[in-house]
Each structure stands twice: as structure tokens, then as C-alpha cells.
Protein backbone atom coordinates (compact mmCIF):
# COMPACT_ATOMS: atom_id res chain seq x y z
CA UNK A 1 -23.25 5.04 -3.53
CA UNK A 2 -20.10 6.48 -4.27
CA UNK A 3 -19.51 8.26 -7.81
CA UNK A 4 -17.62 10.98 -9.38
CA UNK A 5 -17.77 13.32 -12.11
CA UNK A 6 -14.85 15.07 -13.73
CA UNK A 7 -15.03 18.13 -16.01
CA UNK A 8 -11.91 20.48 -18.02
CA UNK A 9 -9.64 19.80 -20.85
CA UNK A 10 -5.72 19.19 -21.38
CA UNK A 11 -5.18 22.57 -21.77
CA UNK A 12 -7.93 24.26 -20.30
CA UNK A 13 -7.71 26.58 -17.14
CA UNK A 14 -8.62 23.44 -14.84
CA UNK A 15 -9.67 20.21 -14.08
CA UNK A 16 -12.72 19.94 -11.57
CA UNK A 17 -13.51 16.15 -10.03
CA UNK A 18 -16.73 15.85 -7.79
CA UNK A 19 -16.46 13.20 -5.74
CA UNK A 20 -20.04 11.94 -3.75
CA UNK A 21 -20.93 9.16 -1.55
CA UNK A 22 -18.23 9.61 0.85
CA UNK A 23 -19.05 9.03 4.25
CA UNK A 24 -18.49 11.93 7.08
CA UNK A 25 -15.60 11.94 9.19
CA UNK A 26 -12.89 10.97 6.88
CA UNK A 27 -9.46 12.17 7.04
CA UNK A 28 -8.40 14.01 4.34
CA UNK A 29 -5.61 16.45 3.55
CA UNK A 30 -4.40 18.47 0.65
CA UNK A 31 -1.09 16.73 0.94
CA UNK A 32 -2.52 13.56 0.66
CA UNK A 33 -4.24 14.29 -2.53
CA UNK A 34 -1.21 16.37 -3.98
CA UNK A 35 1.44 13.29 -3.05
CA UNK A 36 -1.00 10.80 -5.32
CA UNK A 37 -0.80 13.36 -8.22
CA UNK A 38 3.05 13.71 -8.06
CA UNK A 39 3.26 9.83 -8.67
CA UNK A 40 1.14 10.05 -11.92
CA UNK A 41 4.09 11.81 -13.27
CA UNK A 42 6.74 9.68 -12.16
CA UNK A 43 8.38 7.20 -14.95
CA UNK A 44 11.28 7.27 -17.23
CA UNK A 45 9.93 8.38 -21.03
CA UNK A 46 7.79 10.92 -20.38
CA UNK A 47 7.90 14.24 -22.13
CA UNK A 48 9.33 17.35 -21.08
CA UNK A 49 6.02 18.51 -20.21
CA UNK A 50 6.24 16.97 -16.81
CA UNK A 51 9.28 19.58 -15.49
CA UNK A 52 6.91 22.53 -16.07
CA UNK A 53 3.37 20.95 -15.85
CA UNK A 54 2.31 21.40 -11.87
CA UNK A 55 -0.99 19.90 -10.19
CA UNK A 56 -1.58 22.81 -8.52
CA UNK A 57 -5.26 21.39 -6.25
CA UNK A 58 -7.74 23.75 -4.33
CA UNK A 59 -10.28 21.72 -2.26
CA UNK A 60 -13.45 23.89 -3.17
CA UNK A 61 -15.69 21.60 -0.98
CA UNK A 62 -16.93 19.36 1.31
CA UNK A 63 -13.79 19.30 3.43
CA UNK A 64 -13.69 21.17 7.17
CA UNK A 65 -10.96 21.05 9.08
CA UNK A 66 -8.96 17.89 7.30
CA UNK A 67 -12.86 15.77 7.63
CA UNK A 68 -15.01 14.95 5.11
CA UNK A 69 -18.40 16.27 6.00
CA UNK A 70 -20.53 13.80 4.16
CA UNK A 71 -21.19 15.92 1.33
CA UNK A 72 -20.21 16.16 -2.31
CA UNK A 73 -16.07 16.84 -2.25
CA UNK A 74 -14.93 19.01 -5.07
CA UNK A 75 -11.25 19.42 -6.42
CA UNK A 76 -9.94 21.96 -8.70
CA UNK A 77 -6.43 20.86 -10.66
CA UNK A 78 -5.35 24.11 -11.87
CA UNK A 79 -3.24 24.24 -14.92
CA UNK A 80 -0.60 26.31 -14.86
CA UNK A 81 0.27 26.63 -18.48
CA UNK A 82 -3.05 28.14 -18.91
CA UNK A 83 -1.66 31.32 -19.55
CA UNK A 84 0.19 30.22 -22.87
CA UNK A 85 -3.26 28.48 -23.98
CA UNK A 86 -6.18 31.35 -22.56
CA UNK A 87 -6.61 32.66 -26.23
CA UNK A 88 -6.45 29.13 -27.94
CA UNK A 89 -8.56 27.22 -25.67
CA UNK A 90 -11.24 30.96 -24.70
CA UNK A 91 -14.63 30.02 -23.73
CA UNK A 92 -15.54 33.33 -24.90
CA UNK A 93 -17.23 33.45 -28.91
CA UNK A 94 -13.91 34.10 -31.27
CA UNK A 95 -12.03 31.55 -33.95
CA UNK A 96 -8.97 29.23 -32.55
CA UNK A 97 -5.66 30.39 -34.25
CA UNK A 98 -5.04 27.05 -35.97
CA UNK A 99 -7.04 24.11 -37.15
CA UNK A 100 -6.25 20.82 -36.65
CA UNK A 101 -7.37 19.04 -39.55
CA UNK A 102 -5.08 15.65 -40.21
CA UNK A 103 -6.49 13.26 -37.54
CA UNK A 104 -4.39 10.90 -35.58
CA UNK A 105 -4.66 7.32 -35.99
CA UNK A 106 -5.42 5.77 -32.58
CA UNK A 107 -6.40 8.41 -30.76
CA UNK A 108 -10.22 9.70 -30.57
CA UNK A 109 -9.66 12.59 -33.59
CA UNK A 110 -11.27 11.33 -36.81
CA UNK A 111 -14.55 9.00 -34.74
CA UNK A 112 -15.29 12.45 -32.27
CA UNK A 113 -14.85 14.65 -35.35
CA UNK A 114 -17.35 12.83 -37.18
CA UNK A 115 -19.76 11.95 -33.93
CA UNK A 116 -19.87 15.33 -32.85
CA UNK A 117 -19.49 17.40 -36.15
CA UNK A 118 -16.25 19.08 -35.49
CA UNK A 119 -14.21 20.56 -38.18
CA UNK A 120 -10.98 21.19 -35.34
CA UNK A 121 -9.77 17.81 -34.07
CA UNK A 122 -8.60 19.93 -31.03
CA UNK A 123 -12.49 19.78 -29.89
CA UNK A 124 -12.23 16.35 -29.62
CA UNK A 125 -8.94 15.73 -28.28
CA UNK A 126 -8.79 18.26 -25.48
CA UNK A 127 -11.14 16.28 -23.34
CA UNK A 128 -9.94 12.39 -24.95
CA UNK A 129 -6.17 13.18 -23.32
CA UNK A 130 -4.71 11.18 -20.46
CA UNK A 131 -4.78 14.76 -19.06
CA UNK A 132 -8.04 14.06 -17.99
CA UNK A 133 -7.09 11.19 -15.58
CA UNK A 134 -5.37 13.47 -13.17
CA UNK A 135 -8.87 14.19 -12.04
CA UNK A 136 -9.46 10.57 -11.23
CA UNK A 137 -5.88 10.34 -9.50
CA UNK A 138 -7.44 13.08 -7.43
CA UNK A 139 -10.82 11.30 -6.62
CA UNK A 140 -8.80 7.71 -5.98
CA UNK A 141 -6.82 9.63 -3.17
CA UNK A 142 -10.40 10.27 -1.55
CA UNK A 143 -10.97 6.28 -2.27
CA UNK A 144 -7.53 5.28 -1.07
CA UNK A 145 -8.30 7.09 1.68
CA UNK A 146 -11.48 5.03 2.78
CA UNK A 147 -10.05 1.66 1.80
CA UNK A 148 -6.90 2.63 4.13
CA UNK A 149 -9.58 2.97 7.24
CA UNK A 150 -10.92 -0.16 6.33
CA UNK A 151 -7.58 -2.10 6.42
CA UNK A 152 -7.35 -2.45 2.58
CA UNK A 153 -3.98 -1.01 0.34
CA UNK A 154 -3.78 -1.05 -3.62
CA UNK A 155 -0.48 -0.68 -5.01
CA UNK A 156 0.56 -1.45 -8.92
CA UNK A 157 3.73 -2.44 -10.35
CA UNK A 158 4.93 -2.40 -14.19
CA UNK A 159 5.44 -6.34 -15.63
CA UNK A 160 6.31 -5.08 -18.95
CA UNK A 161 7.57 -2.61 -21.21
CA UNK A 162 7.42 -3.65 -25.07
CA UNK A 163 9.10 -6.51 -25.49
CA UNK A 164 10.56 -6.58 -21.89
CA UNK A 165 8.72 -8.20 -19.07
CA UNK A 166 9.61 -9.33 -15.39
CA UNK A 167 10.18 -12.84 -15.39
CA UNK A 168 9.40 -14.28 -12.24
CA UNK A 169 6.42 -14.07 -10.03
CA UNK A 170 7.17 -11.74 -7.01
CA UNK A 171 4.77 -8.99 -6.53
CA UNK A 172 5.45 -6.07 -4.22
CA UNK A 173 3.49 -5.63 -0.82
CA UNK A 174 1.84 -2.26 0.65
CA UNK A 175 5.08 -1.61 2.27
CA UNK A 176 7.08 -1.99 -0.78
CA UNK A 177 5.56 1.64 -2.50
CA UNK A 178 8.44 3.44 -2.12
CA UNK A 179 10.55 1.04 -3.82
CA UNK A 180 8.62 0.91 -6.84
CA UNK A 181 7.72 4.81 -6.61
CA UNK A 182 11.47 4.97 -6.89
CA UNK A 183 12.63 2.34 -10.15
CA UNK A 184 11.98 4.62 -13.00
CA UNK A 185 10.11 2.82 -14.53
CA UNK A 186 8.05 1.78 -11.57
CA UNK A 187 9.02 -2.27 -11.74
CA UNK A 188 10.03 -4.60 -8.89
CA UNK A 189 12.69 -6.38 -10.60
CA UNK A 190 15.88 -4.52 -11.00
CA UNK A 191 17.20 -6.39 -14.13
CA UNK A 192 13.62 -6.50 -15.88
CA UNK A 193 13.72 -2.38 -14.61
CA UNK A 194 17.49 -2.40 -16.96
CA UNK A 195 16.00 -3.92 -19.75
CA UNK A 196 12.64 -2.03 -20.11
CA UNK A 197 14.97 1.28 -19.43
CA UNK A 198 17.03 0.21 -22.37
CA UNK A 199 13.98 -0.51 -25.17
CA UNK A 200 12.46 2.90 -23.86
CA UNK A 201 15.95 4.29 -24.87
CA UNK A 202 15.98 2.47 -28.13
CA UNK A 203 12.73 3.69 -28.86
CA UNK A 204 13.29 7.53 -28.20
CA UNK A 205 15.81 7.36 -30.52
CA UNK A 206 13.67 6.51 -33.23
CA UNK A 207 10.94 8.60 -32.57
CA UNK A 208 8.66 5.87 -31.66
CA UNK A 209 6.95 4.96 -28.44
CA UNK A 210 6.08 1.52 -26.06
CA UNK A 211 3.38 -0.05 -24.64
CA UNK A 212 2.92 -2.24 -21.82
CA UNK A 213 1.27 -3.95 -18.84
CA UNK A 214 1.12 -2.65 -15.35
CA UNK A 215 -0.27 -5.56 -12.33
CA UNK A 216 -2.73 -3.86 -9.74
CA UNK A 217 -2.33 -5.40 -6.16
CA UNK A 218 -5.66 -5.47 -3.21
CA UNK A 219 -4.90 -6.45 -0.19
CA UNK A 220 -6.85 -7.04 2.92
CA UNK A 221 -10.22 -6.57 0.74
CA UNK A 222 -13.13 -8.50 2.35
CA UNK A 223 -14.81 -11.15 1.68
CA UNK A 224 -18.01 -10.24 -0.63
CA UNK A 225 -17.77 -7.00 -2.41
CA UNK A 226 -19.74 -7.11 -5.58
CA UNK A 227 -22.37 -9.75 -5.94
CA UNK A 228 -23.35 -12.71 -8.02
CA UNK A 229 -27.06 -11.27 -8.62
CA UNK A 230 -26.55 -9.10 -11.50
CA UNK A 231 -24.60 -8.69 -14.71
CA UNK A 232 -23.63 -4.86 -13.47
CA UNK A 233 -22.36 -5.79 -9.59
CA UNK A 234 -19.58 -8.50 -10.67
CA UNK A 235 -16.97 -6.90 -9.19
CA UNK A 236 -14.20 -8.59 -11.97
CA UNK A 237 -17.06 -6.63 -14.53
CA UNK A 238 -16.68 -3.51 -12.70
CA UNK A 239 -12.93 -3.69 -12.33
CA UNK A 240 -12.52 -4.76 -15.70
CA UNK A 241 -14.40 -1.71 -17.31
CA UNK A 242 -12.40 0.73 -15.02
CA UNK A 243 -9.49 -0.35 -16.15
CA UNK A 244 -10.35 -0.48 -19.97
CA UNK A 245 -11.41 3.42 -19.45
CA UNK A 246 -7.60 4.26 -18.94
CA UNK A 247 -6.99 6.26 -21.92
CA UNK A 248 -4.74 3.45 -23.97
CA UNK A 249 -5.70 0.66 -22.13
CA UNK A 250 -6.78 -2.40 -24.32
CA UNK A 251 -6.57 -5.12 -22.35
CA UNK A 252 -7.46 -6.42 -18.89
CA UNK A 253 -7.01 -9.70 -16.90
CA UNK A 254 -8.35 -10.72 -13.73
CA UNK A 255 -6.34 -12.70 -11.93
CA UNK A 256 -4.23 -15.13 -14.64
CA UNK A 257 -7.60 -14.53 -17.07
CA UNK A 258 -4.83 -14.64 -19.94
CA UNK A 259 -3.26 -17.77 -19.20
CA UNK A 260 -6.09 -20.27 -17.43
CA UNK A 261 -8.31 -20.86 -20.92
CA UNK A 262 -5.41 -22.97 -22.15
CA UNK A 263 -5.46 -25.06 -18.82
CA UNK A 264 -7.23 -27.95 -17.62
CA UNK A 265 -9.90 -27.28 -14.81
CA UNK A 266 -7.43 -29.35 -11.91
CA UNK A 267 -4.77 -26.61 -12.65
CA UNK A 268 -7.29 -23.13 -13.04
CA UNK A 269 -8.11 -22.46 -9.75
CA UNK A 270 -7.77 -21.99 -5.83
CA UNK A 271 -7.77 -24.58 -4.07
CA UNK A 272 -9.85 -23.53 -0.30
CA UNK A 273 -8.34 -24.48 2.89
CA UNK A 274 -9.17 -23.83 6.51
CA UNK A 275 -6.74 -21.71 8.93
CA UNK A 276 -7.78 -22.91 12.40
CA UNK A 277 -5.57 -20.35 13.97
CA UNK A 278 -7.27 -17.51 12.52
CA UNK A 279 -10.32 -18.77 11.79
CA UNK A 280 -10.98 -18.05 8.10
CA UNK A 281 -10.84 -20.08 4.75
CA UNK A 282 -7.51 -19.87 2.99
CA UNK A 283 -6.18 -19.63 -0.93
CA UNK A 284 -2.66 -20.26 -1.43
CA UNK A 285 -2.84 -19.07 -5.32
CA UNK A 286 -4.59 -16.30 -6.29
CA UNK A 287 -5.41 -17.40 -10.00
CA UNK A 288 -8.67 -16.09 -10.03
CA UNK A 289 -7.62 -12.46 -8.68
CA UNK A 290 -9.10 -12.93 -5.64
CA UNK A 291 -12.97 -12.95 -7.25
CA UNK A 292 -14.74 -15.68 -7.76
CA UNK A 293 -19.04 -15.81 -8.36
CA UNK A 294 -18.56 -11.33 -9.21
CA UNK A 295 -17.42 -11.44 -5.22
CA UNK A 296 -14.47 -11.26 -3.85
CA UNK A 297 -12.87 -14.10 -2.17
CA UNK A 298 -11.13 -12.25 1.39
CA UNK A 299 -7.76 -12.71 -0.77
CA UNK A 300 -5.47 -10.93 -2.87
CA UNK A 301 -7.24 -8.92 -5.99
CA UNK A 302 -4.59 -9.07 -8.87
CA UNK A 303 -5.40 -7.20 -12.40
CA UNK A 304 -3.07 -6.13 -15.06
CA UNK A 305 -4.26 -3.76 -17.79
CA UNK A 306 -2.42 -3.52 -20.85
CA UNK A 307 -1.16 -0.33 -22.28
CA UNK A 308 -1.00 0.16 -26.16
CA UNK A 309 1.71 2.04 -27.77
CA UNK A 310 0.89 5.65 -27.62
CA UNK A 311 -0.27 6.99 -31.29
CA UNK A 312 1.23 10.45 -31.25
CA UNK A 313 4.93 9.86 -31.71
CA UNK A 314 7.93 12.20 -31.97
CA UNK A 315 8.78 10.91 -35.85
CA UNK A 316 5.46 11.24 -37.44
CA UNK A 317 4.47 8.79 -40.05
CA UNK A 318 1.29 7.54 -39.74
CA UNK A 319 -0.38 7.75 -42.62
CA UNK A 320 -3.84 9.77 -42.06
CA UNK A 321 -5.95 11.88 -44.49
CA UNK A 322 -6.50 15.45 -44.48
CA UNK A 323 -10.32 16.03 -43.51
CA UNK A 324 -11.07 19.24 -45.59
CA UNK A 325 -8.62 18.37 -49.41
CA UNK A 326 -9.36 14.37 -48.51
CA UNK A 327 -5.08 14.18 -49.41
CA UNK A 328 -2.84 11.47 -47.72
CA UNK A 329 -0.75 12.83 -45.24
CA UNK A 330 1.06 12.34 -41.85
CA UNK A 331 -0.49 12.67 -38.65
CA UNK A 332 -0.39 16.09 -36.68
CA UNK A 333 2.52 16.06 -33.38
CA UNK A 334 0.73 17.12 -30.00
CA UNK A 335 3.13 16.86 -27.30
CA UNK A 336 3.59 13.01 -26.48
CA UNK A 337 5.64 10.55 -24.57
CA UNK A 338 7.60 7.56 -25.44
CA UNK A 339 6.14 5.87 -22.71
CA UNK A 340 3.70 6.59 -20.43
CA UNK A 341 3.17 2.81 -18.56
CA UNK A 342 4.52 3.53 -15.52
CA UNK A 343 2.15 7.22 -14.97
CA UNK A 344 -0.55 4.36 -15.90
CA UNK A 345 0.00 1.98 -12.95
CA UNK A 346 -0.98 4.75 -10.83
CA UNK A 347 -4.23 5.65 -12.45
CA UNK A 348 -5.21 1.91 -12.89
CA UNK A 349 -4.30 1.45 -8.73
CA UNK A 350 -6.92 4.75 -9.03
CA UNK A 351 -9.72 3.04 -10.81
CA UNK A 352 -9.06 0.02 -8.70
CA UNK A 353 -9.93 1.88 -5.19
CA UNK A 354 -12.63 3.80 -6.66
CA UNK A 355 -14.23 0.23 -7.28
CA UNK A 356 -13.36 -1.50 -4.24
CA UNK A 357 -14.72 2.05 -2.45
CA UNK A 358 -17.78 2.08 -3.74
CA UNK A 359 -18.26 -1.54 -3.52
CA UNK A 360 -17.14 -1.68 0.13
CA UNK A 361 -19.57 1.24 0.79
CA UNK A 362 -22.34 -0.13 -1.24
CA UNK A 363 -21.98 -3.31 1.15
CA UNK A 364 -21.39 -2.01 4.46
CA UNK A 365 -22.79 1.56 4.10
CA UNK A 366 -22.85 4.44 6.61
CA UNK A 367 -23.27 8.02 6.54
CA UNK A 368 -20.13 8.65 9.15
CA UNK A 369 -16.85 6.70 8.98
CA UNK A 370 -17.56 5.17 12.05
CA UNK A 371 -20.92 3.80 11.24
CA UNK A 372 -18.91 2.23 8.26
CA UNK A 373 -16.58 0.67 10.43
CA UNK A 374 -19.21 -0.42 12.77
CA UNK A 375 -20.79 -2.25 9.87
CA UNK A 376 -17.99 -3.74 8.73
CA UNK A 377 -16.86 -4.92 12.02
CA UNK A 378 -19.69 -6.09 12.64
CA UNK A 379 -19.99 -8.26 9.51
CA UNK A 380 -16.65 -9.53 9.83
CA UNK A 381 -17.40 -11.27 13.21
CA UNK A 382 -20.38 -12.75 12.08
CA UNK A 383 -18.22 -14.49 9.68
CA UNK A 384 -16.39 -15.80 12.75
């Protein structure tokens, strides 16, 4: 089984991500890892932080020679404004120079405060940052990695931006990255790209922030990863919890999830067909994302996640309370961003291949790449 552990805090000296499961024999470079990272910070609205924050990555293990050699893989994320935070954030006994004591609303502060007994909200909201997901970007380049050996890509695209949305129905392919990598906000339609740009605009310059909803795109995923057998191996169930695990994220679809309740059951779903010239069944929609039964279907996977405004804002004035005098106040500023939708298409196309990896693995298994592809060819034809 493939699974990953992360470890390290926003401002801490690093972030570490264990990744184990993955097979031997699988190409890997620092590069490749270090590319993935730089498009978590692309997208227009984020803070300043991202001109002077640098994912600086050290493969510690389990790499030799660009190959996986079938043992645990560990990353290190170094933080380079660790030097500006070593006496704040110590690990060594002393007292933090200031206490954080007016929790944020939406954000993990007052709930981890109270679970864990913590007087500083910084305790709590160190590890609860988005910070924390460049750990995962780090592990889904190990996942995209696997999935691109197996003839499957994953790419995301932003739908909306508060009140702006795309509104037709054309979804970027694999070979259309780069032109979403390059909008700046990370959408496929240029005039829906002019509008979000504007609100993000309008938004900065009231101190406020945006939410949204990013689409996730699998293609070429086989036919019958995850399983009908269990509550916990639906693969829309294990998608759908990844995605909700986004810091932010509050809401998922599968497929058009959102829409289909309100429909009658001759309009809801995908209609099978056969393709005599390449042998297979064949969907023309893809209403139910490509799963069906917790399995997936041999089509496309769609899933949007949905982004709440972000709480921290550059005007405070959400009301909180202090913890220690118990008097109304404002919220505590941490460094922010009006927006942060588009960094979040990248981590939710990262949850998304660390599912359909470990899925994929869990159904074809392996302990080399090439046993893995063996399998899978091999499973393939018998469908033939």
C-alpha cells in the first residue's frame, strides 16, 4: 500500500514527507519534484511571501541514481526564512517572544487551543497552515510519477473565483498544462480568467479575500480502481476525503454530484456504448466522474473542490474574543493571501494522484515498476 506521512510547521526549519509503498525502479528526479512545488505558488493574489519563500528539497532517501529503490522515500522542504523564525519557533526549552491570544475565526486557533490546552494559538496554527501541503505537493510528484508510467495524467483547472465562474463546459487536456500553468489565475477561459482577475483586484482593495472552486481532471485511469466491497475502498469516498483535507476546502463533487439530485434518473447518468474498433465500452458524458459502484469506470475522473474564503484577511474585523481578559476584539493578522484558489488546484491534482496511486497499486501491485506494469498489462488484455 502506498501512504505518506508529513511532519514540520509553517515556519519551522523544514518540512519532511515520507513517502512508502512505491514500487522499485521508478524514475525520479529532484527537478521533477522541485517543478511541482514551483506551481503551488503560481496564481494572481497571493502574498508577498511567495517572492522570498523558496522550496528548497533534499532527497534524504530511498532514491539511487534517479530510481526509486523500493523503500521508504524521504523529502526535506527546507525553509529558508528559518533564520528570521529560529528563536520564535526553538525546539530548545525557553518562552516564545509573543503570545497569540485573539483566535481567528475560521481557522483551527480557538478548537486546537482548547483540544490541546494551548495558551499560544501559534501552537496550533503552525502545523493547521496550507504551509503544510507543500509536503503533499512533494509526495504527489512521487504519485504523478507512477500514474505517468501507467498511462494516466491529472491536471486541474480553476471554474471559479467568488462570484466569477467559467461559463461553458470545456475542460483542458494533459497537453494543455502549460496553458493553464500560465493564466494567472490558472483558468482555461480567457474572459472568465479577466473577470476573476478583476474581483481578486476588487477584493485586495478592501482588504478582503475570495474563495472558489478548482475542477480536477484523470485521464487514462483504468477500469476498476477502488471497489464496491467496502465503505473505506469507494474510490469517490477516498477522493472525496482527500480533497476535503485541503486546508479551506469545504466542498467536493464527484462528477456533476452538485447538479444531478435535482434531475430525473433518464438525464443523471452515462449512457454505455460499445467501440468495436477499440474494443472497450464507451461513455460519452462523464456525469458521474468517471466512478460508478466506488470503481472507476475506464473514463474521465472529474472532481471540483470548493475553496472557502480565506479567514485571515489584510483589514481585520472579525470579531473574536481575547482568550486570557474574555474582551471582544479583532482577530490577530498572520501573513495571508487574497486568494489562494489557483495554489489549491495544484494540491487537489496532488491528493487526486496520491489516490489513484495507491489505488492503482493496491490493484495491480508489484514490488518493481515493471512487475506493476506487467500486472497491469496483463489485466488490461484480459479485459479484451
Amino acid at each position: 500500500m502506498l501512504r505518506y506521512l508529513t511532519a514540520g510547521e509553517s515556519h519551522g526549519k523544514a518540512l519532511v514527507v515520507v513517502v512508502e509503498g512505491l514500487p522499485a525502479g521508478l524514475p525520479v528526479t529532484a527537478d521533477a519534484v522541485q517543478g511541482e512545488l514551483g506551481r503551488r505558488r503560481l496564481g494572481y493574489g497571493r502574498g508577498p511571501r511567495m517572492r522570498f519563500e523558496v522550496d528548497e528539497i533534499t532527497l534524504l532517501a530511498g532514491i539511487r541514481h534517479g530510481r526509486t529503490l523500493g523503500s521508504p522515500v524521504a523529502i526535506e522542504i527546507a525553509n529558508t526564512e528559518w533564520p528570521k523564525w529560529e528563536e520564535e519557533m526553538s525546539p530548545h526549552p525557553g518562552a516564545p517572544s509573543r503570545v497569540l491570544t485573539t483566535p481567528r475565526p475560521g481557522h483551527a486557533d480557538l478548537a486546537g487551543m482548547q483540544k490541546y490546552g494551548f495558551d499560544d494559538a501559534r501552537d496550533v496554527l503552525e502545523r493547521a497552515s496550507a504551509r503544510e501541503t507543500a509536503a503533499r505537493v512533494a509526495a504527489g510528484a512521487l504519485a504523478k510519477a507512477l500514474l505517468s508510467q501507467l498511462g494516466v495524467d491529472v491536471i486541474s483547472h480553476v471554474v471559479a473565483i467568488g462570484p466569477e465562474a467559467v461559463k461553458g463546459t470545456v475542460r483542458p487536456g494533459p497537453a494543455d498544462l502549460e496553458t493553464v500553468d500560465a493564466s494567472p489565475v490558472r483558468c482555461f477561459d480567457t474572459e472568465a480568467e479577466e473577470r476573476m482577475v478583476a474581483a481578486i483586484k476588487a477584493a485586495a482593495k478592501e482588504g478582503d479575500s475570495l474563495g472558489g472552486v478548482v475542477e480536477v481532471l484523470a485521464s487514462g485511469v483504468p477500469v476498476g480502481l477502488g471497489s464496491h466491497v467496502h465503505w473505506d475502498r469507494r474510490l469517490d469516498g477516498l477522493l472525496a476525503q482527500a480533497l476535503m483535507s485541503i486546508q479551506a476546502v469545504k466542498h467536493v463533487d464527484i462528477g456533476e454530484g452538485g447538479t444531478t439530485p435535482a434531475l430525473r434518473g433518464s438525464e443523471a447518468h452515462d449512457a454505455i456504448s460499445w467501440d468495436e474498433s477499440a474494443g472497450a465500452y464507451h461513455r460519452e458524458t462523464s456525469r458521474a466522474g468517471g466512478i460508478e459502484g466506488g470503481m472507476s469506470t475506464g473514463g474521465l475522473v472529474v472532481a471540483r473542490a470548493g475553496m472557502k474564503p480565506l479567514a485571515t484577511l489584510n483589514r481585520p474585523v472579525l470579531a473574536t474574543v481575547d482568550v486570557v481578559t474574555k474582551e471582544s476584539t479583532v482577530s490577530f493578522k498572520e501573513r495571508t493571501d487574497v486568494t489562494a484558489v489557483p495554489a489549491m488546484g495544484v494540491v487537489a491534482e496532488t491528493m487526486t494522484a496520491l489516490v489513484l496511486a495507491a489505488e492503482a497499486l493496491r490493484k495491480f501491485g508489484g514490488d518493481s515498476l515493471a512487475e506493476v506494469l506487467r500486472n497491469r498489462d496483463g489485466f488490461l488484455a484480459s479485459l479484451r
